[in-house]
Structure formats: structure tokens, C-alpha cells
PDB file of N, CA and C in Angstrom:
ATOM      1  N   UNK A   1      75.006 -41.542 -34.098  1.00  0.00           N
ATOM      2  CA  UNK A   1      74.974 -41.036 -32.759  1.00  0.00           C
ATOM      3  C   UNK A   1      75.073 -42.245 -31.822  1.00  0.00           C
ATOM      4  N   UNK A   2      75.762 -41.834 -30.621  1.00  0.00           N
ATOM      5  CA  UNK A   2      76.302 -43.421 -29.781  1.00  0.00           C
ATOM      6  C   UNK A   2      75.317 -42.751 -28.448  1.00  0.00           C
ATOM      7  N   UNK A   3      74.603 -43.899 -28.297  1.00  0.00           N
ATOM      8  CA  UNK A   3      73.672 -43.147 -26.627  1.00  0.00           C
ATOM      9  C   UNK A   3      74.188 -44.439 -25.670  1.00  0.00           C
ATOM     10  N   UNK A   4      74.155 -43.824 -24.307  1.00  0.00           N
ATOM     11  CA  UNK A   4      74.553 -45.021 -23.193  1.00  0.00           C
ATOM     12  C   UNK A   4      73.134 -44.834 -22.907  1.00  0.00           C
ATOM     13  N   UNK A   5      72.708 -46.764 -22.829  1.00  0.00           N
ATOM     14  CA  UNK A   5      71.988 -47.344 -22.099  1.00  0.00           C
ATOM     15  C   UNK A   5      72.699 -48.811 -21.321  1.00  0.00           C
ATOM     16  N   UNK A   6      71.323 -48.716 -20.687  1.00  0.00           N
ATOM     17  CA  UNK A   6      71.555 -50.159 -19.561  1.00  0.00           C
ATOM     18  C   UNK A   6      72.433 -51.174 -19.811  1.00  0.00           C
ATOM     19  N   UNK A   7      72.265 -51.740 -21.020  1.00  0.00           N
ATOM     20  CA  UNK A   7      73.334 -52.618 -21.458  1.00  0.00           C
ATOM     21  C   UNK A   7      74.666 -52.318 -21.679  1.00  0.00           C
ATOM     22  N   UNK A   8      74.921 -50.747 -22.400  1.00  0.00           N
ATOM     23  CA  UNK A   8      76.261 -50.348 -22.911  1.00  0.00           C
ATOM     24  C   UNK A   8      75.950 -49.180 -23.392  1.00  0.00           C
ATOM     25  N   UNK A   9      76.037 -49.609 -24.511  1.00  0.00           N
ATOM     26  CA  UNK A   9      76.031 -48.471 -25.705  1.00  0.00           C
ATOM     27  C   UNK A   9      75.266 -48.903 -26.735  1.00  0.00           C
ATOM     28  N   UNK A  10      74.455 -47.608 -27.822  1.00  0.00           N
ATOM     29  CA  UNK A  10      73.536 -47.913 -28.687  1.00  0.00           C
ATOM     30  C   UNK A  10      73.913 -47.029 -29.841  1.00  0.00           C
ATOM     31  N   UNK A  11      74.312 -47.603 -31.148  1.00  0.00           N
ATOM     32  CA  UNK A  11      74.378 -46.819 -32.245  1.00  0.00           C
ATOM     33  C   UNK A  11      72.800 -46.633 -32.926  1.00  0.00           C
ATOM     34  N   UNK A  12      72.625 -45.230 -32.515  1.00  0.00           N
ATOM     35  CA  UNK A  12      71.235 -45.139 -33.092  1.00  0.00           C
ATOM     36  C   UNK A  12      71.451 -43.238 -34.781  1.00  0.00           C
ATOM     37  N   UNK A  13      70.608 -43.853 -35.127  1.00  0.00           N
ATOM     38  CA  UNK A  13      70.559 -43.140 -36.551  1.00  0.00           C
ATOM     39  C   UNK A  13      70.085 -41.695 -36.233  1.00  0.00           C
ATOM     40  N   UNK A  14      69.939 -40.555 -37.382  1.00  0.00           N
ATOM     41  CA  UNK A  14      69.836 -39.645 -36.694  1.00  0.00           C
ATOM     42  C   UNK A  14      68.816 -39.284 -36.154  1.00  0.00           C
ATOM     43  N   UNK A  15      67.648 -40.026 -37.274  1.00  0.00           N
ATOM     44  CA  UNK A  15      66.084 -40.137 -36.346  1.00  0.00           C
ATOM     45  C   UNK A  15      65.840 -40.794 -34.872  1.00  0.00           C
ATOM     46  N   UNK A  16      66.741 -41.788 -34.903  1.00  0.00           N
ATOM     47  CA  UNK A  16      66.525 -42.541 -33.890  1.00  0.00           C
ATOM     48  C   UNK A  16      66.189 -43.881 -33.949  1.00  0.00           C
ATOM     49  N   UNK A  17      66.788 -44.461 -34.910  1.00  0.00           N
ATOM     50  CA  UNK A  17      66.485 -45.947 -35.579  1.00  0.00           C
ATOM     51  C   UNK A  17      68.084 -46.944 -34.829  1.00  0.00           C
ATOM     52  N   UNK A  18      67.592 -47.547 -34.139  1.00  0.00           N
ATOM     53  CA  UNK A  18      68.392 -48.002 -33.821  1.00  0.00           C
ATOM     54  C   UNK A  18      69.640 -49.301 -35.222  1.00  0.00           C
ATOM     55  N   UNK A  19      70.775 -48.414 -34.962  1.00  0.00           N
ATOM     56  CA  UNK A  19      71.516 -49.525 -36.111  1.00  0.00           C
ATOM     57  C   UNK A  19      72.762 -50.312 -35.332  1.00  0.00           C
ATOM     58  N   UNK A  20      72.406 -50.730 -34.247  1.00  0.00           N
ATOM     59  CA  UNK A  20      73.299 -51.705 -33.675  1.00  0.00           C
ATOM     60  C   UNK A  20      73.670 -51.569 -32.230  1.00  0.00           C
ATOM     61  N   UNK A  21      74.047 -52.680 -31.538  1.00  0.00           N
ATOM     62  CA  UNK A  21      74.382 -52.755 -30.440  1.00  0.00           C
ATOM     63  C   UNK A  21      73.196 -53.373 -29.555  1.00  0.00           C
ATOM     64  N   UNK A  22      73.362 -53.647 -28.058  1.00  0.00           N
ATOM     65  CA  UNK A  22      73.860 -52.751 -27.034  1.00  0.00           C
ATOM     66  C   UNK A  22      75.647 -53.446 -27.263  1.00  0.00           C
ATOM     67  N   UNK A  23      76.138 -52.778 -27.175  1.00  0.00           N
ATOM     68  CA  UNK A  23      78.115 -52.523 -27.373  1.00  0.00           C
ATOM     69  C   UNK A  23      78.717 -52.467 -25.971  1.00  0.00           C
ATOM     70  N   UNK A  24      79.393 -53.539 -25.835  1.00  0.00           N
ATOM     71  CA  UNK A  24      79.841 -53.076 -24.095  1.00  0.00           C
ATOM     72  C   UNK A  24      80.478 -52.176 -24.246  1.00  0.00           C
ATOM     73  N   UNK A  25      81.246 -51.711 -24.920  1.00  0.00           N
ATOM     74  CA  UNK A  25      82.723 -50.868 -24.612  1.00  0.00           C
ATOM     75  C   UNK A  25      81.907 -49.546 -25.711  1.00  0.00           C
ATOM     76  N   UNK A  26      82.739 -48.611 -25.566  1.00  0.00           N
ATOM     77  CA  UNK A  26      82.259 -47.341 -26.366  1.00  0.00           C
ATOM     78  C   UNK A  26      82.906 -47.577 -27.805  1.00  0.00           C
ATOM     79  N   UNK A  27      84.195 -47.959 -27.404  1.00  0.00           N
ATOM     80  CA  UNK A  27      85.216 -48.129 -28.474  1.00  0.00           C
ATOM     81  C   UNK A  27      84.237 -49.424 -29.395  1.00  0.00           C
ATOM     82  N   UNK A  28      83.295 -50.104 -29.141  1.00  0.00           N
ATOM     83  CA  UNK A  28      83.171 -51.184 -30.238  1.00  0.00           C
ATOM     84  C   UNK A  28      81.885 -50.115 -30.825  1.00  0.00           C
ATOM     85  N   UNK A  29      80.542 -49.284 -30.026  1.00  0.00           N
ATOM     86  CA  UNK A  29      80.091 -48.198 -30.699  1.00  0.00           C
ATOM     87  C   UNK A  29      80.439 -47.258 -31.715  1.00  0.00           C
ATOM     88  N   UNK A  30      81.738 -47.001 -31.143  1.00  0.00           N
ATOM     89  CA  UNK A  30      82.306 -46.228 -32.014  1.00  0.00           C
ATOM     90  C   UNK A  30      82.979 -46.867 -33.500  1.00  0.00           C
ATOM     91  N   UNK A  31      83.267 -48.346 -33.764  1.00  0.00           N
ATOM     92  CA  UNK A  31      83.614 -48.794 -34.893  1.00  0.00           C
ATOM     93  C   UNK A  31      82.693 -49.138 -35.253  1.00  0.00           C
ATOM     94  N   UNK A  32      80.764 -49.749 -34.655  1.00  0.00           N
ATOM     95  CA  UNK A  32      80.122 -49.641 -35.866  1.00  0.00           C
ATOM     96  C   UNK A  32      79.592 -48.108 -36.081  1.00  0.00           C
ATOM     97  N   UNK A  33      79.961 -47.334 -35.439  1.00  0.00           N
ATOM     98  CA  UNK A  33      79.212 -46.257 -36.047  1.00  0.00           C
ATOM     99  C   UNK A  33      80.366 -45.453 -37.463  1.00  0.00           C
ATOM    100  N   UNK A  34      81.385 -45.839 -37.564  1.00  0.00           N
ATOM    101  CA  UNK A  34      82.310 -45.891 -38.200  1.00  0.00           C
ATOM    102  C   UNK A  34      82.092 -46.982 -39.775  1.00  0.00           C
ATOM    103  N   UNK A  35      81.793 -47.761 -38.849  1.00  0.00           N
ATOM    104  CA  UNK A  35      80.723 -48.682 -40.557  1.00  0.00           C
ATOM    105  C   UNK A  35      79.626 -48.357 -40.838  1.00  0.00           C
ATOM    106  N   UNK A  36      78.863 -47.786 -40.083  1.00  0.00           N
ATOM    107  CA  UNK A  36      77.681 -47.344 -40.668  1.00  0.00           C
ATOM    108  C   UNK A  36      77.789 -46.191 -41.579  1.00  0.00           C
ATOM    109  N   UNK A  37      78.682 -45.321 -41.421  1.00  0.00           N
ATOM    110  CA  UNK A  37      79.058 -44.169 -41.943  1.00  0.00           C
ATOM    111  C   UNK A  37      79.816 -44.233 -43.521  1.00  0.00           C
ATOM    112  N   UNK A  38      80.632 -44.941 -43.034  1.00  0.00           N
ATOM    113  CA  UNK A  38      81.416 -45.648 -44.606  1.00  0.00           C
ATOM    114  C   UNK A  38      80.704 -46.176 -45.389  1.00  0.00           C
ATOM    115  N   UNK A  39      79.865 -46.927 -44.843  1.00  0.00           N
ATOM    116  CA  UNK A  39      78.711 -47.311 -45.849  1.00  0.00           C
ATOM    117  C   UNK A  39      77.495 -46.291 -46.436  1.00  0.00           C
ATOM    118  N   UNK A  40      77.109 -45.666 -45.889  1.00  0.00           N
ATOM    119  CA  UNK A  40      76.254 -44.762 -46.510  1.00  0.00           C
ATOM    120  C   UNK A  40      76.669 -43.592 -47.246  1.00  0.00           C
ATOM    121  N   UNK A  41      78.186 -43.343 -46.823  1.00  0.00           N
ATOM    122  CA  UNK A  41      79.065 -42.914 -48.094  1.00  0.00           C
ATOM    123  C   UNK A  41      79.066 -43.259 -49.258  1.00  0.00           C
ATOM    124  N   UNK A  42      79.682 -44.436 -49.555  1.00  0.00           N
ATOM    125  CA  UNK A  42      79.304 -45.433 -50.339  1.00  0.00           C
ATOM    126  C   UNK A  42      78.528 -45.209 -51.437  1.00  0.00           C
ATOM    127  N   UNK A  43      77.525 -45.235 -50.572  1.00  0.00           N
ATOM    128  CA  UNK A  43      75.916 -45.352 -51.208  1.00  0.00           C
ATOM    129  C   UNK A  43      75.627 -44.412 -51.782  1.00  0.00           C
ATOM    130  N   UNK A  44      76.201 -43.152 -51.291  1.00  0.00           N
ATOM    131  CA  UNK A  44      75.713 -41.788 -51.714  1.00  0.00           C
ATOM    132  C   UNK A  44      76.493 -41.549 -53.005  1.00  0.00           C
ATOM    133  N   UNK A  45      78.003 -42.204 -53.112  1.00  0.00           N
ATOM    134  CA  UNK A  45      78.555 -41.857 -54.566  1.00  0.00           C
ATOM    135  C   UNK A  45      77.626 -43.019 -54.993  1.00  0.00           C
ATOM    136  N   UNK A  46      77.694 -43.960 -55.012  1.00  0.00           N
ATOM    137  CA  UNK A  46      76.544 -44.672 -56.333  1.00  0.00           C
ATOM    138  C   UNK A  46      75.524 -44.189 -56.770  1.00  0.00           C
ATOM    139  N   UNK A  47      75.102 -43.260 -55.635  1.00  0.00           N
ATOM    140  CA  UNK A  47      73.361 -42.658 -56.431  1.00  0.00           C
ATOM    141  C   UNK A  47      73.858 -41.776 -56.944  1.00  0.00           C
ATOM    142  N   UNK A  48      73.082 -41.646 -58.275  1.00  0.00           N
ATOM    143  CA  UNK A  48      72.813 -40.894 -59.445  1.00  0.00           C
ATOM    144  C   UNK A  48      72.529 -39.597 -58.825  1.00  0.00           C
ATOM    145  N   UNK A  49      72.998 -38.288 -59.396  1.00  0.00           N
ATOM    146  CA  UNK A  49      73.178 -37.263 -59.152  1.00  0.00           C
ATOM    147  C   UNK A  49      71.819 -36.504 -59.824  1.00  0.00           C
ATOM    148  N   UNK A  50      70.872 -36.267 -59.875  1.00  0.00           N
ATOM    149  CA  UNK A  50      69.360 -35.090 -60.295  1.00  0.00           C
ATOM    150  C   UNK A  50      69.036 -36.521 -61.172  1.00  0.00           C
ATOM    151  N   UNK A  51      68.432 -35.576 -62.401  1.00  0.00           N
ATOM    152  CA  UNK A  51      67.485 -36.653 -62.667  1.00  0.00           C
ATOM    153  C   UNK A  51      68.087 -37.389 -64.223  1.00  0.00           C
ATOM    154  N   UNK A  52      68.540 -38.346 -64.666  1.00  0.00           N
ATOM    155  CA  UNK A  52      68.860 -38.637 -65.832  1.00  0.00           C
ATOM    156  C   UNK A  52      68.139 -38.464 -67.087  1.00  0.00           C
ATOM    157  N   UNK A  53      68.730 -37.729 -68.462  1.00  0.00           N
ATOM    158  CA  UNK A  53      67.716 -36.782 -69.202  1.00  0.00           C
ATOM    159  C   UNK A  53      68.532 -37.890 -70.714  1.00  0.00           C
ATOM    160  N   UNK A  54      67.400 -38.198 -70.713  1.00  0.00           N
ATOM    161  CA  UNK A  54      67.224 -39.349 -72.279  1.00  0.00           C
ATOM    162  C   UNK A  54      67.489 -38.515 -73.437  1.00  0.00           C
ATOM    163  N   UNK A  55      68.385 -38.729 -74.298  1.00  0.00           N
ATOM    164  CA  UNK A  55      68.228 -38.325 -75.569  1.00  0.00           C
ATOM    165  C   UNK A  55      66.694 -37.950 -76.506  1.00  0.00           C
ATOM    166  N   UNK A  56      66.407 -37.256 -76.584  1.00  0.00           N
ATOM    167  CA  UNK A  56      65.296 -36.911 -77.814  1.00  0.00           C
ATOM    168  C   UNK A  56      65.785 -37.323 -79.097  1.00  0.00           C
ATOM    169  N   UNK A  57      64.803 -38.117 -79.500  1.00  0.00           N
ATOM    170  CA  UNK A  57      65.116 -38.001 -80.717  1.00  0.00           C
ATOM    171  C   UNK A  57      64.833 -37.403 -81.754  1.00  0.00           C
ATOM    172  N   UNK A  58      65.508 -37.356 -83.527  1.00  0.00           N
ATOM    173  CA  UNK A  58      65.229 -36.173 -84.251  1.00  0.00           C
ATOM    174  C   UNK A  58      64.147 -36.636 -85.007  1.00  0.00           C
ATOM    175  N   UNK A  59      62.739 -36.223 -84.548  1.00  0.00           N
ATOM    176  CA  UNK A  59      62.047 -36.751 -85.291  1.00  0.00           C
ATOM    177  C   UNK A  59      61.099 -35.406 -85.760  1.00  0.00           C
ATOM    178  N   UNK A  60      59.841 -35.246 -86.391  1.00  0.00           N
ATOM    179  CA  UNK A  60      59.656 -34.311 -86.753  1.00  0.00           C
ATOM    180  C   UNK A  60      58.177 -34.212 -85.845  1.00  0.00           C
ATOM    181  N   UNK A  61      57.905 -32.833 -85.881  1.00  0.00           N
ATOM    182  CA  UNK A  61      56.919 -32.466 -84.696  1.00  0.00           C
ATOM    183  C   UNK A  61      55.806 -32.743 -85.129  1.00  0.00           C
ATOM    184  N   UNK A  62      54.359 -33.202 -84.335  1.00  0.00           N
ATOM    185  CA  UNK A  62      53.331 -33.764 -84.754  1.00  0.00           C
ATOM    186  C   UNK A  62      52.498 -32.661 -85.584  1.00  0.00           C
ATOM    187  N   UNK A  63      51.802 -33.156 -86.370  1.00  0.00           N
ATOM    188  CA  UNK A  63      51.285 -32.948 -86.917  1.00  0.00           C
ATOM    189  C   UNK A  63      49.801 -31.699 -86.387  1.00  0.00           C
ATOM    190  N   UNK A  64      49.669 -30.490 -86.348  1.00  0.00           N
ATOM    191  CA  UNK A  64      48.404 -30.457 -85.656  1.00  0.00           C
ATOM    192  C   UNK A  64      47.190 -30.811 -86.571  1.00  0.00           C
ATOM    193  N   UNK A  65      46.215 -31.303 -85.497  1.00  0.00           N
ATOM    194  CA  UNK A  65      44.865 -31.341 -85.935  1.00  0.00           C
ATOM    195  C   UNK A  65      44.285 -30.443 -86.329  1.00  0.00           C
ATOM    196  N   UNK A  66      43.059 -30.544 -87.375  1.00  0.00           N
ATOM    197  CA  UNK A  66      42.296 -29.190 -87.417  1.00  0.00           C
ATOM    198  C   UNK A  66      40.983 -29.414 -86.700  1.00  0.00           C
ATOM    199  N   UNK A  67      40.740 -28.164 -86.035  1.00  0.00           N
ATOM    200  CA  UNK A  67      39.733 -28.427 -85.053  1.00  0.00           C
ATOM    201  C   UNK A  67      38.528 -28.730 -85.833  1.00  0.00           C
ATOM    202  N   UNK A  68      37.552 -29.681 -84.681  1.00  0.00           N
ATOM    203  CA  UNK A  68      36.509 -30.334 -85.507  1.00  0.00           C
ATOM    204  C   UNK A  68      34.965 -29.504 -84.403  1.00  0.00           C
ATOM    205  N   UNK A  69      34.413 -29.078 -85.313  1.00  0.00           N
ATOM    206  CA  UNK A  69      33.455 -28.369 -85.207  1.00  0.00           C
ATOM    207  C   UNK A  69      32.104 -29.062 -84.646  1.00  0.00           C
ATOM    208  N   UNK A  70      31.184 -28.831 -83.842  1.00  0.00           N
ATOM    209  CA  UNK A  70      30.492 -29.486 -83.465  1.00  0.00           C
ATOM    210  C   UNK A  70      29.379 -30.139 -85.199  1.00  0.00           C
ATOM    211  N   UNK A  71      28.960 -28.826 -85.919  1.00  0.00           N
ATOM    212  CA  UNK A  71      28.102 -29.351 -86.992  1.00  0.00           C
ATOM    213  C   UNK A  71      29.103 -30.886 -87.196  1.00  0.00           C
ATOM    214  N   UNK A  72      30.386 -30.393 -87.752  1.00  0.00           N
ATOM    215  CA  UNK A  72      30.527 -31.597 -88.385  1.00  0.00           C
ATOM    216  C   UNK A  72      30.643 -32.779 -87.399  1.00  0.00           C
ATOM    217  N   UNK A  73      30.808 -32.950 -86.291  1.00  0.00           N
ATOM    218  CA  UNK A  73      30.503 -33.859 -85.594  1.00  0.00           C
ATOM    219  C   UNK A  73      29.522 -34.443 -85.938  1.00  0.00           C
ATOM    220  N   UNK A  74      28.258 -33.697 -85.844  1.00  0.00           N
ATOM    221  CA  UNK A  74      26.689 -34.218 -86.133  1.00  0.00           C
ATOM    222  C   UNK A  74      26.548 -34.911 -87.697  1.00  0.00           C
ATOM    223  N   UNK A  75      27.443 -34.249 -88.502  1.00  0.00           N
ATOM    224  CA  UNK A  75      27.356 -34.867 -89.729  1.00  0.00           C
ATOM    225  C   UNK A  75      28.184 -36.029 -90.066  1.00  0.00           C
ATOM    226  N   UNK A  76      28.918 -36.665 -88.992  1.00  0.00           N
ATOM    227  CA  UNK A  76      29.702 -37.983 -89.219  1.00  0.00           C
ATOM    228  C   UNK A  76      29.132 -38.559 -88.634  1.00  0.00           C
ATOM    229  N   UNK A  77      28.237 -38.253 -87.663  1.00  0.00           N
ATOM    230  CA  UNK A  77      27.343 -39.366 -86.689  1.00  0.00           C
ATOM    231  C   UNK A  77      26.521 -39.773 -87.653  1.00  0.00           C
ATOM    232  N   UNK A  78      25.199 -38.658 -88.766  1.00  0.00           N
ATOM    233  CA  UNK A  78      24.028 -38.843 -89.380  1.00  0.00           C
ATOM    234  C   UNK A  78      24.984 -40.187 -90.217  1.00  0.00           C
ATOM    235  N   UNK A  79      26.298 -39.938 -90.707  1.00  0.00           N
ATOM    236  CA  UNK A  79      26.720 -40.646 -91.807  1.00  0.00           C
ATOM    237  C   UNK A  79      26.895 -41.956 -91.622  1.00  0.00           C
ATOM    238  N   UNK A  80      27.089 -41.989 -90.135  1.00  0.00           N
ATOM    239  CA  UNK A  80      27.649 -43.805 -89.692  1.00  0.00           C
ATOM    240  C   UNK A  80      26.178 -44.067 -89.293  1.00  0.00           C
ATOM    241  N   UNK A  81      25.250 -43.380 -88.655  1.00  0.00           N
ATOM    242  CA  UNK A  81      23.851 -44.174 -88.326  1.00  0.00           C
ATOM    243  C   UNK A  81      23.415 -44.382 -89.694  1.00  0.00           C
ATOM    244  N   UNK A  82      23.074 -43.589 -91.264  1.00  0.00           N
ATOM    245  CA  UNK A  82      22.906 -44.182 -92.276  1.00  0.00           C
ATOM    246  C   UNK A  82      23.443 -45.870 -92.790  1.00  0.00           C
ATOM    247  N   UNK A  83      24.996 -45.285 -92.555  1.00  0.00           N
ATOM    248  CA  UNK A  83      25.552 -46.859 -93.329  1.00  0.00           C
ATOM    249  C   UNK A  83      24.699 -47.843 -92.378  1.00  0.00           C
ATOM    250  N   UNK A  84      24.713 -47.891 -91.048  1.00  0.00           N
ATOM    251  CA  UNK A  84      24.321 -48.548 -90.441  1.00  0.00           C
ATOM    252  C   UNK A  84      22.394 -49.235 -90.729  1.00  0.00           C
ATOM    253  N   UNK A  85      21.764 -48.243 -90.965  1.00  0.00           N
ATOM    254  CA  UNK A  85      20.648 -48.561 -91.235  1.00  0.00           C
ATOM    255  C   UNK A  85      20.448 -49.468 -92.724  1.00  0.00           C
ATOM    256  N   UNK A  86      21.356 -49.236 -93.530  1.00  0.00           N
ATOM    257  CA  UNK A  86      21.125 -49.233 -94.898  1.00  0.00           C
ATOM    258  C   UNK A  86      21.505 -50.556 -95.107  1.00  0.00           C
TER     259      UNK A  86
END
């Protein structure tokens, strides 16, 4: 977007970030806003299009656990405080 101020002219972005100038003439506004544009073209074919999806590999599915029960919890604890005492 090209705005006239005091000095000339202002190539400002669409938020409002200024990307160049004050430009005396409109015509020099208008060629960087012409580079600014080409360039963020640009930019937009280089970026990667969604999200890039990695090969999986063929490996085989984990293993499940078998659930561990509170008793036996209590009975691997009694077993390591034994070794421990002994």
C-alpha cells in the first residue's frame, strides 16, 4: 500500500509496517512496492506447502505390557528392601 505523507510517499505493509521510503515521486513508490511484492512471491513458492510427513518405518509394534498390580508392587519392594538388608 503507497500512502502520501509530508515527505512524498510511503510504502507501508498491509498492517502498517512501514517497508520503504519517504519516495519523492509516486512512480519510485510504486517500483518498491513492486519489489516488495516480487519478493514475497518468491518466498511463498520456497515455503513448504502443509506439513512434511517422514517415512515410518517397518518395524514391528511394541510390545504391550502386562499390567502390574498393586500386591505385586508391594512384593518387589519387600524383595529389594530384603536383598538390601541382607
Amino acid at each position: 500500500m503507497i500512502k502520501k505523507v509530508k515527505g512524498g510517499y510511503k510504502v507501508l505493509s498491509s498492517k502498517g509496517k512501514n517497508l520503504g521510503g519517504p519516495y519523492k515521486t509516486l512512480e519510485e513508490a510504486k517500483k518498491r512496492l513492486r519489489q516488495v511484492d516480487s519478493s514475497n512471491t518468491a518466498r511463498a513458492d520456497r515455503r513448504p506447502r502443509g506439513r512434511a510427513r517422514m517415512p515410518q518405518p517397518d518395524a514391528e509394534p511394541a510390545r504391550e505390557q502386562p499390567p502390574v498390580f498393586m500386591n505385586q508392587r508391594i512384593d518387589l519392594c519387600a524383595k529389594m528392601i530384603r536383598r538390601r538388608t541382607t
